[in-house]
C-alpha atoms as a PDB file:
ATOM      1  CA  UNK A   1       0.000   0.000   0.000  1.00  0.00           C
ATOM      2  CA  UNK A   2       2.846   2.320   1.256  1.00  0.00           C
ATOM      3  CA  UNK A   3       4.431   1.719  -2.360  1.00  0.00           C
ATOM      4  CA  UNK A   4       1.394   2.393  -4.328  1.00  0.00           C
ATOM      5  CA  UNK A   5       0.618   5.442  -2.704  1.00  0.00           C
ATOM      6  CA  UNK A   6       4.250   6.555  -3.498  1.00  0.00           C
ATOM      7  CA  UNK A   7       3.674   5.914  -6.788  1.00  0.00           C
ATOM      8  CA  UNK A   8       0.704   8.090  -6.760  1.00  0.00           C
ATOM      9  CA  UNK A   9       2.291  10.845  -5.154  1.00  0.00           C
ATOM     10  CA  UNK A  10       4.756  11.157  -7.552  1.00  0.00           C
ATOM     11  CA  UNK A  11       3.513  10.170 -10.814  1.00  0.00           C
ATOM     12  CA  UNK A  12       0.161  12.854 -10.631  1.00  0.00           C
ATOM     13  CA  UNK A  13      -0.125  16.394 -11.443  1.00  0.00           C
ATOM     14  CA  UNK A  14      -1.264  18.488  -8.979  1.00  0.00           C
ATOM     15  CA  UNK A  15      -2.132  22.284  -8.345  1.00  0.00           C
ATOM     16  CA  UNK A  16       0.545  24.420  -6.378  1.00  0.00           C
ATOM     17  CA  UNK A  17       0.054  27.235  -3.977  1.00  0.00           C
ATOM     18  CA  UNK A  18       1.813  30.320  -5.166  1.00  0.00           C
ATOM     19  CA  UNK A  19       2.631  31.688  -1.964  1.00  0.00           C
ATOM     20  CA  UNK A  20       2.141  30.595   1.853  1.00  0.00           C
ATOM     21  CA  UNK A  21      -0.502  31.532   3.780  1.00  0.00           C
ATOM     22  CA  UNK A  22      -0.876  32.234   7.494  1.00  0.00           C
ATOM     23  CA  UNK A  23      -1.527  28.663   8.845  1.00  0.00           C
ATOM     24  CA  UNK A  24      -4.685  28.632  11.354  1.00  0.00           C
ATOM     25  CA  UNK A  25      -4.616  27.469  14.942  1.00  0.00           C
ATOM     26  CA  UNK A  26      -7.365  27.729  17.166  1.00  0.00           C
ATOM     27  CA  UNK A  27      -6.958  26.732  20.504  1.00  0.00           C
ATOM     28  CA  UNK A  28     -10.184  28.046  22.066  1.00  0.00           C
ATOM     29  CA  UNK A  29     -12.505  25.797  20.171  1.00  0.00           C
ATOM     30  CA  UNK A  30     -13.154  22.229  19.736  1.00  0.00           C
ATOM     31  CA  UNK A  31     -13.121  21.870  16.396  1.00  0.00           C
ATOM     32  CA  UNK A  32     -11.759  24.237  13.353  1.00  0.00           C
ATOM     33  CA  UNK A  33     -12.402  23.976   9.588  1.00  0.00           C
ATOM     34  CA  UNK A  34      -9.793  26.519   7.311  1.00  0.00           C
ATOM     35  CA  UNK A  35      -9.205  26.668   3.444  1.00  0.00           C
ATOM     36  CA  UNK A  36      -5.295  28.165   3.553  1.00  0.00           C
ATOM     37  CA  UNK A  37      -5.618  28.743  -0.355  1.00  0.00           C
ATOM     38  CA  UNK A  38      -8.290  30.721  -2.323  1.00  0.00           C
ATOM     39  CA  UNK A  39      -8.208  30.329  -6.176  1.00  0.00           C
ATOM     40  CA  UNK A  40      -7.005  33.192  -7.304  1.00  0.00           C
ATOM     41  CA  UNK A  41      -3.658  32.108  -5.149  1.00  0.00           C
ATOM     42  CA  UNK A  42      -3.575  28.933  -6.970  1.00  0.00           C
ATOM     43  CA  UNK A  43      -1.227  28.257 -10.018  1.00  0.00           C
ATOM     44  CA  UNK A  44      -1.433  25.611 -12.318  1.00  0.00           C
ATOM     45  CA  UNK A  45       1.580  23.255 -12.524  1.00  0.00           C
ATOM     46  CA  UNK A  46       1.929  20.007 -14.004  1.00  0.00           C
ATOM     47  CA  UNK A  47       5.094  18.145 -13.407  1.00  0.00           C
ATOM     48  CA  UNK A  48       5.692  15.197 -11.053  1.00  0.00           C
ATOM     49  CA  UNK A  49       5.254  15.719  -7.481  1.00  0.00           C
ATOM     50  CA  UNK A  50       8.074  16.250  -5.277  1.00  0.00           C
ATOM     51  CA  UNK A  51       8.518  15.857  -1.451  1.00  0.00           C
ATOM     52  CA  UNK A  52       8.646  19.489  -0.790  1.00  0.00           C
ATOM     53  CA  UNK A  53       5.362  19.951  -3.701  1.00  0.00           C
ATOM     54  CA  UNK A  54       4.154  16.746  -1.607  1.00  0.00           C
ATOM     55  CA  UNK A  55       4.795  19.182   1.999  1.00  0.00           C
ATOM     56  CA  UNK A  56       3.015  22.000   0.487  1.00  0.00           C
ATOM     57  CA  UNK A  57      -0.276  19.890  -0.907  1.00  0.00           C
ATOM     58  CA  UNK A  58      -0.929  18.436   2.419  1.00  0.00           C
ATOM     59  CA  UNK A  59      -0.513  21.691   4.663  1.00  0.00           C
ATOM     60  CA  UNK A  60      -2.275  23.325   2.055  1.00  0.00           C
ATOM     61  CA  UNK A  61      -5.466  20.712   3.064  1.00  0.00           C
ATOM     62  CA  UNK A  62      -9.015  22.023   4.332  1.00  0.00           C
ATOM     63  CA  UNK A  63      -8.297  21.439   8.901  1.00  0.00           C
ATOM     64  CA  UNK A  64     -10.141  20.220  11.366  1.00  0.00           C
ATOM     65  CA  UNK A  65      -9.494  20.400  14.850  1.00  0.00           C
ATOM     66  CA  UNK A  66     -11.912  18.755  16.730  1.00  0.00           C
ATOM     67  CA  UNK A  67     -12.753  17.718  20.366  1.00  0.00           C
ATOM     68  CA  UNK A  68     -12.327  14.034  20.939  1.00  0.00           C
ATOM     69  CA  UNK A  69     -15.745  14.329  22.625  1.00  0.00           C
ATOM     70  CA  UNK A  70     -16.799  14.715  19.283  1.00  0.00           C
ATOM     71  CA  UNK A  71     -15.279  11.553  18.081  1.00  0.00           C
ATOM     72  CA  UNK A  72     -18.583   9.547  18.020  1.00  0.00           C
ATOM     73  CA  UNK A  73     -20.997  11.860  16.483  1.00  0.00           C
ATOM     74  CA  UNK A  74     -19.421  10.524  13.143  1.00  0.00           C
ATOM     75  CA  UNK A  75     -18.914  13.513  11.378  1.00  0.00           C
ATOM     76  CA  UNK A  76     -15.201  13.149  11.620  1.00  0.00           C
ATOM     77  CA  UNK A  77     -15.542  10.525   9.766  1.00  0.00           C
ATOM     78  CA  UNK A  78     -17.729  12.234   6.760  1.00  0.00           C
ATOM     79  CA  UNK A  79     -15.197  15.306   7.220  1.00  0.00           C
ATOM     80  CA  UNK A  80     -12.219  13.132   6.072  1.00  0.00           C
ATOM     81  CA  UNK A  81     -14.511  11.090   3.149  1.00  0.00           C
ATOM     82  CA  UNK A  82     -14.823  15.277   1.831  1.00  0.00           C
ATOM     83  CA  UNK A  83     -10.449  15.154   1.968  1.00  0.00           C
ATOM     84  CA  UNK A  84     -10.440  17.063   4.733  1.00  0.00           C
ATOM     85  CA  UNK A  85      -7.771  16.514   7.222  1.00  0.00           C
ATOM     86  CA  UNK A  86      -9.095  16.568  10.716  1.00  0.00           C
ATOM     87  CA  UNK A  87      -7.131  16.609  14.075  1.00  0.00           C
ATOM     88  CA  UNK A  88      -8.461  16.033  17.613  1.00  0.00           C
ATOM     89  CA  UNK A  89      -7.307  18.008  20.153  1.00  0.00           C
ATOM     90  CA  UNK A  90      -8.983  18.411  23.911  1.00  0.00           C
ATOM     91  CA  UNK A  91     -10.553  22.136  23.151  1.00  0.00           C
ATOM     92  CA  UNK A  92     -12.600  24.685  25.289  1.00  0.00           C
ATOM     93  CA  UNK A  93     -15.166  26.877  23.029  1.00  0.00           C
ATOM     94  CA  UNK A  94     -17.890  25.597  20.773  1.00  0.00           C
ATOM     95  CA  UNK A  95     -17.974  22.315  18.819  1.00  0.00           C
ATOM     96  CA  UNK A  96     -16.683  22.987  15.047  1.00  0.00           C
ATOM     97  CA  UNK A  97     -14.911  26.647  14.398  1.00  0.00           C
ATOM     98  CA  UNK A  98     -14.522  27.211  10.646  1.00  0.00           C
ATOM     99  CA  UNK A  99     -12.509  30.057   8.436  1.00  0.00           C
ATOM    100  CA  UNK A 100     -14.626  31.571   5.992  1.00  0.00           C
ATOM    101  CA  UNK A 101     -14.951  35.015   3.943  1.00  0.00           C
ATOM    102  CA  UNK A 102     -17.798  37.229   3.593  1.00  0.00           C
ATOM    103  CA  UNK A 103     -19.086  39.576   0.891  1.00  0.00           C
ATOM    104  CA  UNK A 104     -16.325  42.080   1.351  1.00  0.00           C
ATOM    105  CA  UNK A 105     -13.461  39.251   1.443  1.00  0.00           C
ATOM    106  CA  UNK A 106     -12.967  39.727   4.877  1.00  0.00           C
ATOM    107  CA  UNK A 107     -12.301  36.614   6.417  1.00  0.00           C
ATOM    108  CA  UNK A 108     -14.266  35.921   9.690  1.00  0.00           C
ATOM    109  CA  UNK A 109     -14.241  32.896  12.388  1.00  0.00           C
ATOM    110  CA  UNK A 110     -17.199  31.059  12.650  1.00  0.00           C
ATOM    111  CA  UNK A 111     -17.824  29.300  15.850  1.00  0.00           C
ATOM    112  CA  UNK A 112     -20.342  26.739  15.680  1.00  0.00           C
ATOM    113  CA  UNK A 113     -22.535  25.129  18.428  1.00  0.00           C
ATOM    114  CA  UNK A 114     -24.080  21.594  17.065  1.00  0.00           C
ATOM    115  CA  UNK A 115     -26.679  20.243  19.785  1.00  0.00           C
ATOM    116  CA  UNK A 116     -28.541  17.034  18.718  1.00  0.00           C
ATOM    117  CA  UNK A 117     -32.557  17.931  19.498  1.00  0.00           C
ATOM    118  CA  UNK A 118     -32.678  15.918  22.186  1.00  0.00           C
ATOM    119  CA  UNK A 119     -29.177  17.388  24.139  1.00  0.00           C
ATOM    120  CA  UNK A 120     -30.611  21.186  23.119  1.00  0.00           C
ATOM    121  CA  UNK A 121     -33.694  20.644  25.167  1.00  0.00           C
ATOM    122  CA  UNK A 122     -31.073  18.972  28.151  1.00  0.00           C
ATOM    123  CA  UNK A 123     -29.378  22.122  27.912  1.00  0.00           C
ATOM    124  CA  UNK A 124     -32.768  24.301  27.962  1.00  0.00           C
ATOM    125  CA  UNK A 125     -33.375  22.629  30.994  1.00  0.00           C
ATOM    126  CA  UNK A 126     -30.168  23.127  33.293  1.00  0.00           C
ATOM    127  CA  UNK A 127     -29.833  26.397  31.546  1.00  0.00           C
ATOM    128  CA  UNK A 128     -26.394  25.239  29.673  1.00  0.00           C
ATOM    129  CA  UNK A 129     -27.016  26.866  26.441  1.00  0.00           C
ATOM    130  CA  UNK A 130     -27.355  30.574  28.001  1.00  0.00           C
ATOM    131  CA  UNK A 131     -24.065  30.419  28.888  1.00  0.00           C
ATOM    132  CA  UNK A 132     -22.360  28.463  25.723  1.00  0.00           C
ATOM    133  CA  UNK A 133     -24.427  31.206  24.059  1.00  0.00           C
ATOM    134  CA  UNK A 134     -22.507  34.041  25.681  1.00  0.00           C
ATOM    135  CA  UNK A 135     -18.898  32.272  25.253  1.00  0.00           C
ATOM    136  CA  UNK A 136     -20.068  31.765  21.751  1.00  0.00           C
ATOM    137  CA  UNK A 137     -21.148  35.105  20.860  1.00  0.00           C
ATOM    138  CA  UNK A 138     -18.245  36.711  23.003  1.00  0.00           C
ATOM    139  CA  UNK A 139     -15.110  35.134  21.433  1.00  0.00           C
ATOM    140  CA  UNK A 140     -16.163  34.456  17.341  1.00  0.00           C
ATOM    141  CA  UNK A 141     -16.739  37.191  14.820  1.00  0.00           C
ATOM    142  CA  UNK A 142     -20.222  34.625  14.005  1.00  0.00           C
ATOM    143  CA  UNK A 143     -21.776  32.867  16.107  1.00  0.00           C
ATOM    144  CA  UNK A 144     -23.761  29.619  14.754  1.00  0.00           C
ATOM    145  CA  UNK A 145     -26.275  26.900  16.563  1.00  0.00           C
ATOM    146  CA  UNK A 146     -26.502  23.694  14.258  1.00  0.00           C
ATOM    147  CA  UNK A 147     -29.395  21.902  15.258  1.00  0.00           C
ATOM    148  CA  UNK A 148     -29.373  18.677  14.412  1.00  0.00           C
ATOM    149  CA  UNK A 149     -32.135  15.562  13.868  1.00  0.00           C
ATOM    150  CA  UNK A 150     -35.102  14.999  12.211  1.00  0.00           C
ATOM    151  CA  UNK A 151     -37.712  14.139  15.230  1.00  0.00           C
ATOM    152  CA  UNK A 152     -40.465  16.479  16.273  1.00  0.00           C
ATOM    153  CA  UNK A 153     -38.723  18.799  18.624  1.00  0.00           C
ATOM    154  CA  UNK A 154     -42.252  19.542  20.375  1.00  0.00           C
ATOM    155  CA  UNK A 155     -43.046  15.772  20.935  1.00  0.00           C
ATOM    156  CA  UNK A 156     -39.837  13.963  22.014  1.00  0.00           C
ATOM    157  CA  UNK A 157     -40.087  15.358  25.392  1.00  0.00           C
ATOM    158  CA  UNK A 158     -42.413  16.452  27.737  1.00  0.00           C
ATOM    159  CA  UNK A 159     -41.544  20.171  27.232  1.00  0.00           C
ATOM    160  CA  UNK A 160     -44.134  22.745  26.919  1.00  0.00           C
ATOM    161  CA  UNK A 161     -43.779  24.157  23.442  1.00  0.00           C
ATOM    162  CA  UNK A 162     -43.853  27.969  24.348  1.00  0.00           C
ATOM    163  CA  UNK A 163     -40.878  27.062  26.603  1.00  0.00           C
ATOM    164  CA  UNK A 164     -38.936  26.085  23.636  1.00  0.00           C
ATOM    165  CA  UNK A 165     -40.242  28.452  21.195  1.00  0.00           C
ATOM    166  CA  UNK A 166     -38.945  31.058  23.796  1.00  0.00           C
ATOM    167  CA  UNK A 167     -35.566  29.859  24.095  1.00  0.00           C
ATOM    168  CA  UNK A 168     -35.676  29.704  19.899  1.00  0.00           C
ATOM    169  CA  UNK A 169     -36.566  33.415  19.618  1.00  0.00           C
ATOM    170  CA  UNK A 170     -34.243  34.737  22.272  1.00  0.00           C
ATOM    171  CA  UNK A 171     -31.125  32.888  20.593  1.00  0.00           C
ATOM    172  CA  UNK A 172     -32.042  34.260  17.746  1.00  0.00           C
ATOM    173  CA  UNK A 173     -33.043  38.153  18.675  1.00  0.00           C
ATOM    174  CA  UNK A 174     -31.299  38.342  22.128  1.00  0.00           C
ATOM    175  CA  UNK A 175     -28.436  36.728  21.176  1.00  0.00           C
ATOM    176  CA  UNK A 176     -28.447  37.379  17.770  1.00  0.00           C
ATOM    177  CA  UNK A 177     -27.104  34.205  16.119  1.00  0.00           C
ATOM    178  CA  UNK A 178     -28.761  32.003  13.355  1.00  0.00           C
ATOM    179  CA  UNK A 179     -29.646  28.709  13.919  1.00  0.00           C
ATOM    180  CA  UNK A 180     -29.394  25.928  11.243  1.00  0.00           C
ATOM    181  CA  UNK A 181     -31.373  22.330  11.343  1.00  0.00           C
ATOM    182  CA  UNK A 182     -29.160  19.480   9.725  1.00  0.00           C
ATOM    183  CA  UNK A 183     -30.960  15.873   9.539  1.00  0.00           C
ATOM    184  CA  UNK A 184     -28.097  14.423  10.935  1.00  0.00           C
ATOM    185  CA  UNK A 185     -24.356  13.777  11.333  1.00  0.00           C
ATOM    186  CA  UNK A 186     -23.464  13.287   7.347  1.00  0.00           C
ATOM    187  CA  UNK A 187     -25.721  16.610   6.872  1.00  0.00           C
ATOM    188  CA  UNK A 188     -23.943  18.479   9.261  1.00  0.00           C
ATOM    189  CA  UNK A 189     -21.070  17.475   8.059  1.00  0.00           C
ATOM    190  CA  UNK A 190     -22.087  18.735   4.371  1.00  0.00           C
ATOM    191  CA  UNK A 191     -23.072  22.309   5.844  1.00  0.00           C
ATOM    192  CA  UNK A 192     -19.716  22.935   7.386  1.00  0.00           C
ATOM    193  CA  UNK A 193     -18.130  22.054   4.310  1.00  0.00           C
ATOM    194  CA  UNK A 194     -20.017  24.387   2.342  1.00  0.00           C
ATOM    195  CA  UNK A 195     -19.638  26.997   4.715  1.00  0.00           C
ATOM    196  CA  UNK A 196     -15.647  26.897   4.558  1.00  0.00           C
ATOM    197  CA  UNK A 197     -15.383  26.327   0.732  1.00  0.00           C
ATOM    198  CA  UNK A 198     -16.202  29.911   0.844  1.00  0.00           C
ATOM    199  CA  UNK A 199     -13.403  31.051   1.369  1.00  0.00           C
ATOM    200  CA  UNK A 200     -12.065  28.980  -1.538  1.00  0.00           C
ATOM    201  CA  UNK A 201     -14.214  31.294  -3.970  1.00  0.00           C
ATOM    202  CA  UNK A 202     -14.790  34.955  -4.533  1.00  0.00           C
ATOM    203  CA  UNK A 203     -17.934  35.927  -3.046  1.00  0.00           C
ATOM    204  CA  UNK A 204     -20.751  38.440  -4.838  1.00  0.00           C
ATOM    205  CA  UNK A 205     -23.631  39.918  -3.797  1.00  0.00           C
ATOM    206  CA  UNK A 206     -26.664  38.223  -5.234  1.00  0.00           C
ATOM    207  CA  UNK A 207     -29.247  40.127  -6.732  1.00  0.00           C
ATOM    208  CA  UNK A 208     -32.066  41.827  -4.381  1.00  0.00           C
ATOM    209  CA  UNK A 209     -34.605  42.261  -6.832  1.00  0.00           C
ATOM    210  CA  UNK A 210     -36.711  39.420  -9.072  1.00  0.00           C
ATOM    211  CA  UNK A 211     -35.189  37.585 -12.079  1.00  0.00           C
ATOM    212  CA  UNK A 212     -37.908  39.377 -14.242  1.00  0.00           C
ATOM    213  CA  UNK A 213     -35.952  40.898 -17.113  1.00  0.00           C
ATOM    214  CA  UNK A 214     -38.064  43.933 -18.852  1.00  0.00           C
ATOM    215  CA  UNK A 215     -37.279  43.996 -22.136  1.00  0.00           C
ATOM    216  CA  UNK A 216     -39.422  47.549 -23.801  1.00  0.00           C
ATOM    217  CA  UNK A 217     -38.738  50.962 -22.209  1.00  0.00           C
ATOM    218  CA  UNK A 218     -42.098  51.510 -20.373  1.00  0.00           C
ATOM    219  CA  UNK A 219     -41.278  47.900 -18.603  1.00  0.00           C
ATOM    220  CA  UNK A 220     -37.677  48.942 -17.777  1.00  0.00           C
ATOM    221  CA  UNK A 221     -39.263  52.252 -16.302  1.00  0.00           C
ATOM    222  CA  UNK A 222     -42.144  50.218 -14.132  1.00  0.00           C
ATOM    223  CA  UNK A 223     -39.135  47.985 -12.693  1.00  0.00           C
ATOM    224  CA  UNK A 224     -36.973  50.249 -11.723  1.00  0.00           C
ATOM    225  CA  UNK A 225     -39.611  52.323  -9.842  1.00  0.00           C
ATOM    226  CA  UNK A 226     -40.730  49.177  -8.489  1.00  0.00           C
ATOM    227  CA  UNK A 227     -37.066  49.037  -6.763  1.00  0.00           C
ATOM    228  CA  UNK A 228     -37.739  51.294  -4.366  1.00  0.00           C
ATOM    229  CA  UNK A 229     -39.143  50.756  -0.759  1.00  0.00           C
ATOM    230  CA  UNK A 230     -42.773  50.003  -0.589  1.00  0.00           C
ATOM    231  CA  UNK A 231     -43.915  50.479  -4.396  1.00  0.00           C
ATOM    232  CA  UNK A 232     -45.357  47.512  -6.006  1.00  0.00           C
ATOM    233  CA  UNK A 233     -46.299  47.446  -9.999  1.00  0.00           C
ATOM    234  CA  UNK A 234     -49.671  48.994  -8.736  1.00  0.00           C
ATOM    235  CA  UNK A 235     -48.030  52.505  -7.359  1.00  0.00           C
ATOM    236  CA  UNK A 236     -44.825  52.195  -9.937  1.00  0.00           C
ATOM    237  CA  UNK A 237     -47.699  52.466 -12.479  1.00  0.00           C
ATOM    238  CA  UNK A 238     -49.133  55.133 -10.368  1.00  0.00           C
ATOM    239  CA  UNK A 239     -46.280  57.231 -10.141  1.00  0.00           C
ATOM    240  CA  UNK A 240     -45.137  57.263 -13.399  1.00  0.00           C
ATOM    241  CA  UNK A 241     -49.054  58.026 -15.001  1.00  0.00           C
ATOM    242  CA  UNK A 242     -48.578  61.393 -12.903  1.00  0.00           C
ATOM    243  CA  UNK A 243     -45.077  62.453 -12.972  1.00  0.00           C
ATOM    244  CA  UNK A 244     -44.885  60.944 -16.907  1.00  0.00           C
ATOM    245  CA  UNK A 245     -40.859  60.326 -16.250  1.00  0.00           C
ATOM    246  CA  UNK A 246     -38.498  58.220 -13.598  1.00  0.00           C
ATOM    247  CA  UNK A 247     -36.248  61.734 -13.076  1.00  0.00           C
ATOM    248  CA  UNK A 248     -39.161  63.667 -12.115  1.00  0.00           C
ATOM    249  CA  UNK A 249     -40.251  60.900  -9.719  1.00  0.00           C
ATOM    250  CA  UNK A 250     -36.797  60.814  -8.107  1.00  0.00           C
ATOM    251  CA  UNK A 251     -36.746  64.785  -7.446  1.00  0.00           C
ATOM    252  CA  UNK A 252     -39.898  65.115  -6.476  1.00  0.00           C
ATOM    253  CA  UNK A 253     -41.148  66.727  -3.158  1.00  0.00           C
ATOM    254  CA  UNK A 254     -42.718  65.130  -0.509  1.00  0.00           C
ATOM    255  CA  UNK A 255     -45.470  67.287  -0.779  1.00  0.00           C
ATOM    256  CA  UNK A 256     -45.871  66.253  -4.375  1.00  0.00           C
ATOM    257  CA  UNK A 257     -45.535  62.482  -3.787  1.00  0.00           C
ATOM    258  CA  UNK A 258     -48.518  62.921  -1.038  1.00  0.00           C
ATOM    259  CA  UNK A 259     -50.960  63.422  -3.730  1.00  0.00           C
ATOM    260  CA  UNK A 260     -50.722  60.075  -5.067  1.00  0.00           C
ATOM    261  CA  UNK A 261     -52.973  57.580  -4.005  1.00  0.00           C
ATOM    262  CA  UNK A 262     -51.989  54.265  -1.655  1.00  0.00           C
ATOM    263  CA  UNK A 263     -48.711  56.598  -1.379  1.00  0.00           C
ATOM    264  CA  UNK A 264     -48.622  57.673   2.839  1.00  0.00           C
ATOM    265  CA  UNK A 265     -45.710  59.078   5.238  1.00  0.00           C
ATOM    266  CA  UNK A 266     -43.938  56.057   5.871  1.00  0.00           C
ATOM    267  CA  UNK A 267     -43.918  55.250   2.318  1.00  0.00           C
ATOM    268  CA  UNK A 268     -42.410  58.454   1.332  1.00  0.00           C
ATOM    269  CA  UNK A 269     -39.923  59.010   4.625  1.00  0.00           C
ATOM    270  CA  UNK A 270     -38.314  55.367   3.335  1.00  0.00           C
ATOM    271  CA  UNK A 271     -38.442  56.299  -0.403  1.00  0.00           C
ATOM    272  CA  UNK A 272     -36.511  59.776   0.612  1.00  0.00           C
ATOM    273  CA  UNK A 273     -34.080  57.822   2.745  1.00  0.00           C
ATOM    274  CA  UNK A 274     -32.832  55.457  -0.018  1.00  0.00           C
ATOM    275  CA  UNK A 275     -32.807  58.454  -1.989  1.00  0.00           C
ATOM    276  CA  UNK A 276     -30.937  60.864  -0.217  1.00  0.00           C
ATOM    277  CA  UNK A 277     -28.706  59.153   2.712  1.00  0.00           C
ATOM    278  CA  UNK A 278     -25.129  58.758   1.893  1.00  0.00           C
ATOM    279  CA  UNK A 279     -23.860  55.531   0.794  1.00  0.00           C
ATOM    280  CA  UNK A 280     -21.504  53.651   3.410  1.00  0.00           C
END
């Protein structure tokens, strides 16, 4: 085996990082997932494989450090099945804690929470997860709860449903951090792949408005009036019957924009916000 994978090694092409990132390691989590390389760092060389091109290639490998209490939830093993190379180390700080990038190409630490349904009620109950919560939120630049399992989380246990619909919404507004349901360990294990192959690939805003494409003028006018806060194809419509053109809608005053119908305060204060507030 050692002889054929030797082989292997040397005989294949491979791609090369151009330059050496800064390696990653966490030592407040459990468990960390990092992409070292983004494309654009990658160049394309195809020669046989060296033991220094060999060094590179395998420090150049998605990481996982993970808690060896998470050894038998089985997503360690679906982590390495996605060529991921994952090391166990005893950790303090949330379960999985992954490098990724967001819209600006910042890249941000993730710190991840995964609770099966029936250990987040347990923690619900001796009031655990308020405090993993505030560790969480405190030391990663995004907090994340993975939920994971596919029974009824109303039903499994003789919780009153308000009590865990209360915890749900105060995570999610008090705290402030998303929470994610997975059907179990291999889907889990999916989701925080895809979450740090982002920072593999350039990231870009996607659209906020409806894959309608107008194609005459009086359609392209409609939409783009339609863009703004509030207005439907009803008002856009509206608006453009009595100011006849998209400039004079855009300048007009608020006194002027009263006198169409369906068209109130509120409407008009957000309209004149977008409009005239500085872009940051």
């Amino acid at each position: 085996m050692a002889l054929i994978l030797l082989a292997f090694f040397f005989s294949s092409p491979f791609n090369f990082p151009a330059r050496t990132p800064a390696s990653v390691y966490p030592f407040s989590a459990k468990a960390t997932i990092s992409c070292s390389v983004s494309e654009s760092d990658l160049i394309k060389v195809n020669f046989p494989i060296t033991f220094l091109n060999l060094y590179f290639y395998i420090n150049f490998m998605l990481k996982v450090y993970i808690d060896h209490r998470e050894r038998k939830s089985g997503i360690k093993k679906e982590l390495i099945k996605r060529d991921i190379d994952v090391i166990e180390k005893q950790l303090i700080t949330a379960d999985f804690v992954i490098k990724t990038k967001d819209l600006g190409g910042e890249i941000l630490t993730v710190g991840v929470e995964r609770k099966t349904i029936n250990d987040f009620l347990n923690s619900i109950a001796d009031k655990r997860i308020i405090s993993q919560l505030i560790v969480l939120k405190k030391q990663f630049d995004r907090p994340l709860l993975i939920i994971e399992g596919e029974e009824n989380i109303y039903e499994i246990r003789n919780f009153h449903p308000n009590s865990i619909r209360g915890m749900l919404s105060s995570i999610a507004i008090d705290f402030q951090i998303p929470i994610l349901y997975t059907r179990n360990h291999r889907d889990t294990a999916n989701l925080l792949a895809i979450i740090a192959k982002r920072l593999e690939k350039p990231r870009s805003l996607p659209s906020l408005l409806k894959k309608r494409k107008p194609t005459s003028l009086k359609q392209q006018q409609e939409y783009f009036i339609e863009s703004l806060p509030g207005i439907g194809p009803t008002l856009s419509k509206s608006l453009l019957k009595k100011f006849k053109t998209v400039n004079k809608i855009l300048n007009a005053t608020e006194k002027q924009l009263k006198k169409v119908d369906k068209l109130g305060p509120k409407k008009i204060a957000a309209i004149k916000k977008v409009l005239e507030k500085k872009y940051k």
